[in-house]
C-alpha atoms as a PDB file:
ATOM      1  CA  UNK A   1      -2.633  58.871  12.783  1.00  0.00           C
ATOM      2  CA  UNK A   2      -4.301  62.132  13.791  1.00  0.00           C
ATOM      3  CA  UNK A   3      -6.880  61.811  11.470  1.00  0.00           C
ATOM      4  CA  UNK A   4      -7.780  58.438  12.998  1.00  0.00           C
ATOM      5  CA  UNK A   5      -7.751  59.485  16.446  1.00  0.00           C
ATOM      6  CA  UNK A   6     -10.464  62.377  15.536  1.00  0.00           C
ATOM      7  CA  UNK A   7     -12.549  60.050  13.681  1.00  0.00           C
ATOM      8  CA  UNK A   8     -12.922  57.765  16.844  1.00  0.00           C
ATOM      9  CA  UNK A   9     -13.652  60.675  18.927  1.00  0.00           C
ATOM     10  CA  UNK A  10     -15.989  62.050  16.587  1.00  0.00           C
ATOM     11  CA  UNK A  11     -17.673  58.481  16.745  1.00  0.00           C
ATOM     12  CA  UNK A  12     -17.918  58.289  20.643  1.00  0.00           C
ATOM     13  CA  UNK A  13     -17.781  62.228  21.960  1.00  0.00           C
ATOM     14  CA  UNK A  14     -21.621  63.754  22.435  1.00  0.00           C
ATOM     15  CA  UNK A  15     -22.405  66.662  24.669  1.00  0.00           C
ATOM     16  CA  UNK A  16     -23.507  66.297  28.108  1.00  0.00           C
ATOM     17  CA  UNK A  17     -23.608  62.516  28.674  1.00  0.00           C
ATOM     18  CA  UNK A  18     -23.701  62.716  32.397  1.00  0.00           C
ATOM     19  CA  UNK A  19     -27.088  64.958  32.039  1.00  0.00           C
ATOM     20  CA  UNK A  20     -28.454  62.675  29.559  1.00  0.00           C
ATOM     21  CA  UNK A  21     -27.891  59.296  32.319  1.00  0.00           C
ATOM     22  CA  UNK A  22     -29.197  61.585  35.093  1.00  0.00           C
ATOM     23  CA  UNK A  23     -32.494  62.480  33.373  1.00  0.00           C
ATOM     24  CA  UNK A  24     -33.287  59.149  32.705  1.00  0.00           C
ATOM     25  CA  UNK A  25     -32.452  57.975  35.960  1.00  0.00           C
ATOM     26  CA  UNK A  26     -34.982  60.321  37.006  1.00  0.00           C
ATOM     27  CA  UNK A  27     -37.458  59.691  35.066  1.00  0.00           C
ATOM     28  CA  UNK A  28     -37.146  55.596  35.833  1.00  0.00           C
ATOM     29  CA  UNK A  29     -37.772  56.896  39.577  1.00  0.00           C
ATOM     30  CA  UNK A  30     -34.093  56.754  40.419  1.00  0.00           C
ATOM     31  CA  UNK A  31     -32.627  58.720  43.391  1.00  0.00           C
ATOM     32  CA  UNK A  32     -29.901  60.460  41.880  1.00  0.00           C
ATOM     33  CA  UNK A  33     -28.847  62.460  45.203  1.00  0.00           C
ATOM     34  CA  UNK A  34     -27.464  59.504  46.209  1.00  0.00           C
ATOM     35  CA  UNK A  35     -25.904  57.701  43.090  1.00  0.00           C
ATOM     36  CA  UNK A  36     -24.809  54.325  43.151  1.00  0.00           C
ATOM     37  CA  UNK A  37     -22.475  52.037  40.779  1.00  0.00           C
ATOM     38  CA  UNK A  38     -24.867  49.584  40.222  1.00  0.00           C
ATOM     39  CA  UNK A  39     -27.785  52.510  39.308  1.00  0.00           C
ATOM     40  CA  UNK A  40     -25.776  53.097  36.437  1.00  0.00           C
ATOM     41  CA  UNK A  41     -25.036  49.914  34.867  1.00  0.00           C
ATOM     42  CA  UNK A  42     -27.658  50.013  32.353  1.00  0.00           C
ATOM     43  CA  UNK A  43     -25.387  52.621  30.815  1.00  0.00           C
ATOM     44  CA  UNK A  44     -21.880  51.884  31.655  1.00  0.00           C
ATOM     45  CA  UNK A  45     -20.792  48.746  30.333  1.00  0.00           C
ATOM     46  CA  UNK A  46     -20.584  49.097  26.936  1.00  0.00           C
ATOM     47  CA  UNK A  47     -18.835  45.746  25.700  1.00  0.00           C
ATOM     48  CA  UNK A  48     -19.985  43.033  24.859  1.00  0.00           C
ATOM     49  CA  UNK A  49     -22.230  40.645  27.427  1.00  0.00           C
ATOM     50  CA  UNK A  50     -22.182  43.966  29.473  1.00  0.00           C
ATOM     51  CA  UNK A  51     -21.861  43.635  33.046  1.00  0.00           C
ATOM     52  CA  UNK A  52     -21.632  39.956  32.825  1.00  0.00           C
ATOM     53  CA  UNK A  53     -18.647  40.025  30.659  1.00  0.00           C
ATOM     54  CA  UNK A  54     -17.064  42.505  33.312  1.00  0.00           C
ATOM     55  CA  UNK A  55     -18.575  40.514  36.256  1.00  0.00           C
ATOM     56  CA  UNK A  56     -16.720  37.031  34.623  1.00  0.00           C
ATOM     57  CA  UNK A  57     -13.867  39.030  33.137  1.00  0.00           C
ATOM     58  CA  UNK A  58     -11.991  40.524  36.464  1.00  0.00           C
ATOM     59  CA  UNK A  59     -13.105  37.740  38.535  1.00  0.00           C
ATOM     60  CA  UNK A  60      -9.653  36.212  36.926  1.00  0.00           C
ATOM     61  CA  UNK A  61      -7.696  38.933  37.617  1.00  0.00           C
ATOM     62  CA  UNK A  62      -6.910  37.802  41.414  1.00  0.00           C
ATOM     63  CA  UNK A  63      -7.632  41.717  42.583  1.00  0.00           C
ATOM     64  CA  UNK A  64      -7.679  42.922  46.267  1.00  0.00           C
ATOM     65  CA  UNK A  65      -7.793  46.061  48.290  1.00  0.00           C
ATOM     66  CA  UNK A  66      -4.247  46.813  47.989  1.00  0.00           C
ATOM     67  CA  UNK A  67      -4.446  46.228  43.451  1.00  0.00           C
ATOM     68  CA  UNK A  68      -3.906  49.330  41.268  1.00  0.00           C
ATOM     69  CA  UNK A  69      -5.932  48.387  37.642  1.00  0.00           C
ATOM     70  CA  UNK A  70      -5.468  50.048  34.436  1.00  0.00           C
ATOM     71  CA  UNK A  71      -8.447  50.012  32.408  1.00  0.00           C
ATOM     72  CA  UNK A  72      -7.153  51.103  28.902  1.00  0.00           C
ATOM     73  CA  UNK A  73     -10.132  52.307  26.826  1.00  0.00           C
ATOM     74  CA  UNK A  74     -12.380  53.588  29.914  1.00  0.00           C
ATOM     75  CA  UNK A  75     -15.382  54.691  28.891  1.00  0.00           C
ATOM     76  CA  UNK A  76     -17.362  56.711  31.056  1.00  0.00           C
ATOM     77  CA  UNK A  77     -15.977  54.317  33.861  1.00  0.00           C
ATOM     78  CA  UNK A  78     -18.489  51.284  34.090  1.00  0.00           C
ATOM     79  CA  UNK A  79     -15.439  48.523  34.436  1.00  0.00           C
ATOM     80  CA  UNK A  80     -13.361  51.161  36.589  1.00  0.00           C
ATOM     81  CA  UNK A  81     -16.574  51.752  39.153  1.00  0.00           C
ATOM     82  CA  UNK A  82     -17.133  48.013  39.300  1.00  0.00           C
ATOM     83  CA  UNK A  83     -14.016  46.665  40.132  1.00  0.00           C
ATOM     84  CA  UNK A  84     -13.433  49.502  42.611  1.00  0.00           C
ATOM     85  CA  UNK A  85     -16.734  48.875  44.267  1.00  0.00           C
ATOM     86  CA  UNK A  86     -15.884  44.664  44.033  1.00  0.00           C
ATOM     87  CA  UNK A  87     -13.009  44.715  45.015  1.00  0.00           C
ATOM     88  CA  UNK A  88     -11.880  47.571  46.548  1.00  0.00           C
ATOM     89  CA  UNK A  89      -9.031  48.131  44.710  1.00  0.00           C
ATOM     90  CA  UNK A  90      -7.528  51.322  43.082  1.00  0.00           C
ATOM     91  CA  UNK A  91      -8.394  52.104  39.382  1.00  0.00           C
ATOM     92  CA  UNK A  92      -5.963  54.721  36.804  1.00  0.00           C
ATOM     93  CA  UNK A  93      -8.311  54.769  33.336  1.00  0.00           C
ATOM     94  CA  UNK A  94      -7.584  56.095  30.123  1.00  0.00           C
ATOM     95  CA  UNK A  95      -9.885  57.147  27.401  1.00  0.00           C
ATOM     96  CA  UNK A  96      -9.393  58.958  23.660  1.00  0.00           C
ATOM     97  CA  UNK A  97     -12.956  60.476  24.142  1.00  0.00           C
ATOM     98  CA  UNK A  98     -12.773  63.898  26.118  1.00  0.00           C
ATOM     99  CA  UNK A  99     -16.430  63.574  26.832  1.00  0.00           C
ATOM    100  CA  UNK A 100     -16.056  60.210  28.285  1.00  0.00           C
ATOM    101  CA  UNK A 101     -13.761  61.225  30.560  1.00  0.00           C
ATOM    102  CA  UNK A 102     -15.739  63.936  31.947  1.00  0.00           C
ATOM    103  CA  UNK A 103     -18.478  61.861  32.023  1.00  0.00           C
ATOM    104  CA  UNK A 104     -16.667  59.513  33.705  1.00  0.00           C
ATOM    105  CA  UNK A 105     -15.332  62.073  36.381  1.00  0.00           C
ATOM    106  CA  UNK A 106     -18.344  63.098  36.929  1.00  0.00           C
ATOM    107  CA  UNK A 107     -20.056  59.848  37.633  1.00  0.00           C
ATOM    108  CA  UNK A 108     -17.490  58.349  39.485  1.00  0.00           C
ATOM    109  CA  UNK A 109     -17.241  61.776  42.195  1.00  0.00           C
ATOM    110  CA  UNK A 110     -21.175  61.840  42.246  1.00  0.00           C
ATOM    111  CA  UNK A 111     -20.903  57.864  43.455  1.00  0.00           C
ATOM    112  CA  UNK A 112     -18.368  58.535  45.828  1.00  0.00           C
ATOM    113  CA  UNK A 113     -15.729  56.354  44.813  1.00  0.00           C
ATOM    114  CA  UNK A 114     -13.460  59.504  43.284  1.00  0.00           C
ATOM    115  CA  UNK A 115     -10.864  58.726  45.880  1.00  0.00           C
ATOM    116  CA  UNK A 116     -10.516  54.798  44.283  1.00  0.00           C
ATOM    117  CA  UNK A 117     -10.388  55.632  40.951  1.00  0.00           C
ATOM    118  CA  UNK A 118      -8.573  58.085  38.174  1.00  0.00           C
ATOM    119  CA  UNK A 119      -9.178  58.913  34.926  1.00  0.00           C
ATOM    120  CA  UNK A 120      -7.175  60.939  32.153  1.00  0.00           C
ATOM    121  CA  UNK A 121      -7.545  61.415  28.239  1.00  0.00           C
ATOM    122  CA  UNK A 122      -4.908  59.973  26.439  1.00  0.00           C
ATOM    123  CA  UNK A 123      -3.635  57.534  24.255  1.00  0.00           C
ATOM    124  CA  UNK A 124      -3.074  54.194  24.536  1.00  0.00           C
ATOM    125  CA  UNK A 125      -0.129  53.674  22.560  1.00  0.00           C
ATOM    126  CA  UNK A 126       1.898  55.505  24.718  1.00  0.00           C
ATOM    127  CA  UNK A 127       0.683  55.350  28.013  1.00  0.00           C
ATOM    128  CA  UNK A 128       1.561  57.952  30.789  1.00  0.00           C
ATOM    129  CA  UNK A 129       2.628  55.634  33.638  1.00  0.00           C
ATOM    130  CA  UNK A 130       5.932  54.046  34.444  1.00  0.00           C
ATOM    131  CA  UNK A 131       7.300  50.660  33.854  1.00  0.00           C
ATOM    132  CA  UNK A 132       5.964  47.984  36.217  1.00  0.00           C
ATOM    133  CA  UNK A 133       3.292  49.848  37.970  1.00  0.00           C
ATOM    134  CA  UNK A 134       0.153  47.654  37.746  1.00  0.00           C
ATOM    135  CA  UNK A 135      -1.165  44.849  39.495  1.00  0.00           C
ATOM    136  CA  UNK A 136      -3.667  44.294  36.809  1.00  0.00           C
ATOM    137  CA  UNK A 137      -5.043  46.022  33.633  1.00  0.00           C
ATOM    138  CA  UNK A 138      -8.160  45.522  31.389  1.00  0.00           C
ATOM    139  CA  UNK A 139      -9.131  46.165  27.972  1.00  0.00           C
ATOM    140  CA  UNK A 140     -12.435  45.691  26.808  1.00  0.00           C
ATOM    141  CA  UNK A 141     -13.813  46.014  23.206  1.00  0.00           C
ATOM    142  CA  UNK A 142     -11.220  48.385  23.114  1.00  0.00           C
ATOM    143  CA  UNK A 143      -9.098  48.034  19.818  1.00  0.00           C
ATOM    144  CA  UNK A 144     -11.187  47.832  17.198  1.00  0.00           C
ATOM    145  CA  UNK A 145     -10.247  51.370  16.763  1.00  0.00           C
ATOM    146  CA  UNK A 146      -7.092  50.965  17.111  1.00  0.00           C
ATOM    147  CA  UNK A 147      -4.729  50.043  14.233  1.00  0.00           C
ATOM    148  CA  UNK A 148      -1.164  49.606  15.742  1.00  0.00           C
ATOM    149  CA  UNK A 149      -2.466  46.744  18.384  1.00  0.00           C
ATOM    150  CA  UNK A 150       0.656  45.270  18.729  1.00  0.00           C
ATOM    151  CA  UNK A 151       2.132  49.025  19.885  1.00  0.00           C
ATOM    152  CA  UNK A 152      -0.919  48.923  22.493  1.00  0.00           C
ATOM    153  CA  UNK A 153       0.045  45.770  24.147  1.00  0.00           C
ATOM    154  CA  UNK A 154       3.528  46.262  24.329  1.00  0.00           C
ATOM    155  CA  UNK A 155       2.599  49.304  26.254  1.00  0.00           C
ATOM    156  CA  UNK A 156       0.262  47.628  28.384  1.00  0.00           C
ATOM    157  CA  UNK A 157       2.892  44.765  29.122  1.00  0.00           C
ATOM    158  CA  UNK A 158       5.342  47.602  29.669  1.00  0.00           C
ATOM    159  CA  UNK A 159       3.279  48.960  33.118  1.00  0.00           C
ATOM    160  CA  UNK A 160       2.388  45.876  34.449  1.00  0.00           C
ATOM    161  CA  UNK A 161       4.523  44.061  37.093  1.00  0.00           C
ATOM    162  CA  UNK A 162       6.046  40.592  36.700  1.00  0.00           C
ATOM    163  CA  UNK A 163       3.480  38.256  36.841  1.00  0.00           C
ATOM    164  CA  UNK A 164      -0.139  40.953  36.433  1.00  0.00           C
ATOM    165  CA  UNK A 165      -2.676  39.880  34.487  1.00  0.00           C
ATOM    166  CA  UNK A 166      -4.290  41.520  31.813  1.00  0.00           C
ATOM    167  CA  UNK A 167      -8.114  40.699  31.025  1.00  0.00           C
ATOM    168  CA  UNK A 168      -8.576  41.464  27.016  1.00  0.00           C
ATOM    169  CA  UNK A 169     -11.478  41.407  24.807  1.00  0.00           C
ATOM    170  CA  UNK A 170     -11.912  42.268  21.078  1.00  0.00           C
ATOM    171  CA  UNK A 171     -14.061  41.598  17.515  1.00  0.00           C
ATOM    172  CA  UNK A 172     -11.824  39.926  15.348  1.00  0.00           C
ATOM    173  CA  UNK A 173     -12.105  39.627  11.565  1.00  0.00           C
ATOM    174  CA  UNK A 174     -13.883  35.816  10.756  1.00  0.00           C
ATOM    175  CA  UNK A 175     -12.893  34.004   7.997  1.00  0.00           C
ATOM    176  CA  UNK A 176     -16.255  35.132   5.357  1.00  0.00           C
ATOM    177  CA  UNK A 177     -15.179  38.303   4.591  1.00  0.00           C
ATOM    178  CA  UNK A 178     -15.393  42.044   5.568  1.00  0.00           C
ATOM    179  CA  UNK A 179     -18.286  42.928   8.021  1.00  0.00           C
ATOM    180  CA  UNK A 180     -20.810  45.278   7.628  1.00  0.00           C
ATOM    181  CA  UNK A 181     -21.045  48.486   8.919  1.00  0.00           C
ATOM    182  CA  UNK A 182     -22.255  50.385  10.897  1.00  0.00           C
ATOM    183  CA  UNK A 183     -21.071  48.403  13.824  1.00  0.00           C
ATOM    184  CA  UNK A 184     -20.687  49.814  17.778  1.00  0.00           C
ATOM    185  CA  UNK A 185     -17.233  50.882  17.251  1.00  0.00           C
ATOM    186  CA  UNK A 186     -17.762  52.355  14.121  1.00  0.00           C
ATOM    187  CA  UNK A 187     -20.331  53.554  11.356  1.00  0.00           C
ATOM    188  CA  UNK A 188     -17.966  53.436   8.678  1.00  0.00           C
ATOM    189  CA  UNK A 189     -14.868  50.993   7.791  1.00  0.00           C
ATOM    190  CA  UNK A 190     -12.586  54.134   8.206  1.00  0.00           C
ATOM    191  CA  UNK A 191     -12.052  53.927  11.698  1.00  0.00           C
ATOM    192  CA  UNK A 192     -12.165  50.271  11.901  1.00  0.00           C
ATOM    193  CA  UNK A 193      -9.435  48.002  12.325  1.00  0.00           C
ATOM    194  CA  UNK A 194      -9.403  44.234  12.570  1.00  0.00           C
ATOM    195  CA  UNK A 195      -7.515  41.578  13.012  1.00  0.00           C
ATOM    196  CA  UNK A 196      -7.522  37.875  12.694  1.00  0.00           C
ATOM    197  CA  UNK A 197      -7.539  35.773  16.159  1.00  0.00           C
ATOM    198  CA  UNK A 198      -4.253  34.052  15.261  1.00  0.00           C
ATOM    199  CA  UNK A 199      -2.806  37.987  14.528  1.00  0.00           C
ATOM    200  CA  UNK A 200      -3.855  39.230  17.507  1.00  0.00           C
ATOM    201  CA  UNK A 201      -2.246  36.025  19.168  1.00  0.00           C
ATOM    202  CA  UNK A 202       1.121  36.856  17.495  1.00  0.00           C
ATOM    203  CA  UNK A 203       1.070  40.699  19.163  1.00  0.00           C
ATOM    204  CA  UNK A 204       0.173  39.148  22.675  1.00  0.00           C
ATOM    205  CA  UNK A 205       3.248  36.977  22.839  1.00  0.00           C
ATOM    206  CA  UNK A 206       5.088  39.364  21.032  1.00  0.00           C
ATOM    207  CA  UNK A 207       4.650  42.007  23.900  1.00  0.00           C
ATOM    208  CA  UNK A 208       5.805  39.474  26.300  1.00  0.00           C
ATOM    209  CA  UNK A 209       2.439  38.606  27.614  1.00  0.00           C
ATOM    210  CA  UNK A 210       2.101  34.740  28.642  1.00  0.00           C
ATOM    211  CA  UNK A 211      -1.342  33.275  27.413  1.00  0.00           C
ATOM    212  CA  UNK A 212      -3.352  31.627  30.374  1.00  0.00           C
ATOM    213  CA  UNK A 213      -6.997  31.751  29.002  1.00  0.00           C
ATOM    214  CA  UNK A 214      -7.677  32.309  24.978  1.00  0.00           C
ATOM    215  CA  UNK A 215     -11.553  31.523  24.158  1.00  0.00           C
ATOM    216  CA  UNK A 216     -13.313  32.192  20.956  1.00  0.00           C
ATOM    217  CA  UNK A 217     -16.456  34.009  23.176  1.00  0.00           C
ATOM    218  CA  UNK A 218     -18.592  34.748  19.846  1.00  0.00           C
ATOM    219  CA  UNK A 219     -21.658  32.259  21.197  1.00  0.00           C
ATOM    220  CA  UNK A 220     -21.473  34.110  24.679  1.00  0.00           C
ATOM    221  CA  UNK A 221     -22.263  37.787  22.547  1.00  0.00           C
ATOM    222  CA  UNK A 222     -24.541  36.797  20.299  1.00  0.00           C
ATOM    223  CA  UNK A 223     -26.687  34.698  22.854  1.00  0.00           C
ATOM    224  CA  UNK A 224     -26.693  36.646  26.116  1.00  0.00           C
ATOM    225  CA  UNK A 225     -29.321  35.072  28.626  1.00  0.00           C
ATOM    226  CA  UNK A 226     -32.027  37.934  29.438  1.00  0.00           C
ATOM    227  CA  UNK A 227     -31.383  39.901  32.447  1.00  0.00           C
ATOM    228  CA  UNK A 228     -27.906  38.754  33.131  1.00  0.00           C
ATOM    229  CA  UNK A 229     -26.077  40.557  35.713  1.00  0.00           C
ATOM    230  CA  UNK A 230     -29.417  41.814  36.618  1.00  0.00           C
ATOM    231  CA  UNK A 231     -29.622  44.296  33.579  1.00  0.00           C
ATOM    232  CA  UNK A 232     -32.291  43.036  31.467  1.00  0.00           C
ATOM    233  CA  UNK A 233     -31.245  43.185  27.865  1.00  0.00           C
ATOM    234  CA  UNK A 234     -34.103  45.944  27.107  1.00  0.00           C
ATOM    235  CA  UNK A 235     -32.930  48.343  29.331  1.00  0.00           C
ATOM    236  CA  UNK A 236     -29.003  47.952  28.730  1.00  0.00           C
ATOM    237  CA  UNK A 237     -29.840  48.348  24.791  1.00  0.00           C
ATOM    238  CA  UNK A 238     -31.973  51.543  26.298  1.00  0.00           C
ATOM    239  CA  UNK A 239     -28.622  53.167  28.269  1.00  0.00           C
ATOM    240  CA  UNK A 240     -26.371  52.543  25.362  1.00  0.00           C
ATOM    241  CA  UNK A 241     -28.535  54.134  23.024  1.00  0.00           C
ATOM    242  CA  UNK A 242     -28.932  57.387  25.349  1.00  0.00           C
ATOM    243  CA  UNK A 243     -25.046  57.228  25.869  1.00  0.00           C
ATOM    244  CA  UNK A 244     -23.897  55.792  21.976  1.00  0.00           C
ATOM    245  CA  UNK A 245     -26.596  57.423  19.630  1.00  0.00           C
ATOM    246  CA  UNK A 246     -29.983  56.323  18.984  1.00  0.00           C
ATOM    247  CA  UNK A 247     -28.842  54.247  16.215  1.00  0.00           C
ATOM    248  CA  UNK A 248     -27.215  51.603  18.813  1.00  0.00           C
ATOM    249  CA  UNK A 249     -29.383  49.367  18.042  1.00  0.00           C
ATOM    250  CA  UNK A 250     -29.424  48.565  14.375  1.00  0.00           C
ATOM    251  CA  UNK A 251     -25.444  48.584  15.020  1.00  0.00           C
ATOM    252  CA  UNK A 252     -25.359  45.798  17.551  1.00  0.00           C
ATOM    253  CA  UNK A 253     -28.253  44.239  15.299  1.00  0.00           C
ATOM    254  CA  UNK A 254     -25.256  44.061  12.673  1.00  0.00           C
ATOM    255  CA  UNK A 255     -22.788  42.614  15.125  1.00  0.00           C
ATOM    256  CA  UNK A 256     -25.216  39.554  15.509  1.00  0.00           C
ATOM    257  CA  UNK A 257     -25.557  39.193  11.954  1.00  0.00           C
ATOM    258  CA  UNK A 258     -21.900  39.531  11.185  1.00  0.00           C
ATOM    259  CA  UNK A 259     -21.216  36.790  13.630  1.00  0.00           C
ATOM    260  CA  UNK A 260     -23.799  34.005  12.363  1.00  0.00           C
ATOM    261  CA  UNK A 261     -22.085  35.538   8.815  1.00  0.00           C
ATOM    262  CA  UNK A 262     -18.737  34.025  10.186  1.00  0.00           C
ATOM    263  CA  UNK A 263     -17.471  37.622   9.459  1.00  0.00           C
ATOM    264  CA  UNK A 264     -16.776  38.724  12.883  1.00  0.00           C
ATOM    265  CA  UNK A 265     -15.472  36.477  16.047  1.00  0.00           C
ATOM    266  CA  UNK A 266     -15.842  37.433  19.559  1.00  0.00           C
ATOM    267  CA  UNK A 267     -12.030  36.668  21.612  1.00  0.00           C
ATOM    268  CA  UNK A 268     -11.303  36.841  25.140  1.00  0.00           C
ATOM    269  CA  UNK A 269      -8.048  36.235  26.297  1.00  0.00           C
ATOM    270  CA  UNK A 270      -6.322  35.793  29.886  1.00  0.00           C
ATOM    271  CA  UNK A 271      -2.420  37.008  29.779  1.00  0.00           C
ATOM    272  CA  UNK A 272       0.233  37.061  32.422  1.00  0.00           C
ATOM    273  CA  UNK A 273       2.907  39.519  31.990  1.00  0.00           C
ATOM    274  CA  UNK A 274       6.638  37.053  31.982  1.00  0.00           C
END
């Protein structure tokens, strides 16, 4: 299990992300004295759909001022700064990646929002928070890398209160075979793990979760319109690649052809916790 948790930081981790994002903020004529969420879009919202997907994704979550979110699988805080600046609720995330979660420290403080949200490196199969503590949690494009899913979303169900929702998204395995590598989540099959939509299924009721919205969403990523969310697809594919690696895009390139392949699917589910 150690050796898999090193092999998905070693995918993700990269020195000095935050300097990387600032420069080319800079460079695009960007004001970074006085930082924004939505400035840093382009390079925050690394799922699939991007900002839409987040935009469409906690719009079901029924959050308010007075909701604490868990955003398992954090990133360098895209979700986290969006739903704090939405909404206006609190946000505790938790990422594997050291360097994301400086990154996303550093972000989030130099927006102002530091006093909304948290973040921490840890792991998601045991999480560091008590029973029933969230209003809400998210959990996007998360566990591909993760091999014990069921173990994660019995954790997750564990912190959330009677009755929170939990907004999920993941690749699946398709029913043509293995997929191709390198993908986003991973260059090579080693630190890859996928599942088959009716598995995953099984762990989500298993945890004790309560299905409200299950929707195969592989059309949605392969076919996003241009500029949704007002990101144009050009310049999101140009923040990933400056966060990610400049490889990014042959990898999402693969996801596309995977998909029409029938060897990946795209699911997004709604849960409730019983």
């Amino acid at each position: 299990m150690a050796e898999q948790h090193t092999g998905v930081e070693q995918h993700y981790g990269s020195v000095d992300i935050t300097g990387r994002i600032l420069q080319a903020l800079s460079d695009g004529g960007v004001d970074i004295a006085h930082l924004k969420p939505q400035m840093l879009y382009p390079f925050d919202q690394f799922h699939g759909r991007g900002l839409v997907a987040t935009e469409e994704h906690t719009a079901k979550l029924k959050l308010g001022p007075t909701s604490h979110v868990l955003d398992v699988g954090s990133g360098i805080g895209g979700p986290a700064r969006y739903m704090a600046t939405k909404y206006g609720c609190n946000v505790s995330g938790i990422d594997l990646t050291e360097e994301f979660v400086e990154a996303a420290r550093d972000l989030t403080s130099r927006c102002g929002l530091a006093d909304k949200i948290d973040f921490r490196q840890d792991n998601a199969l045991a999480l560091p928070f008590t029973d029933r503590s969230f209003d809400a949690a998210t959990c996007f494009n998360v566990t591909m890398n993760i091999e014990d899913k069921a173990q994660v979303l019995r954790e997750i169900a564990r912190v959330l209160k009677p009755g929170a929702r939990l907004a999920y998204s993941e690749q699946g395995l398709g029913p043509k075979g293995d997929p191709i590598f390198p993908l986003p989540w991973a260059r090579k099959p080693e630190v890859s793990f996928l599942v088959t939509p009716a598995t995953l299924r099984g762990y989500v009721e298993a945890a004790g979760l309560r299905v409200l919205a299950w929707d195969d969403d592989t059309d949605a990523v392969m076919g996003p319109p241009p500029g949704a969310g007002g990101v144009p697809e050009e310049v999101r594919t140009l923040g990933n690649r400056i966060v990610i690696g400049d490889d990014f895009v042959e990898r999402v390139r693969n996801v596309g052809h995977n998909q029409k392949e029938g060897r990946l699917v795209s699911t997004f589910l709604l849960a409730e916790r019983a």
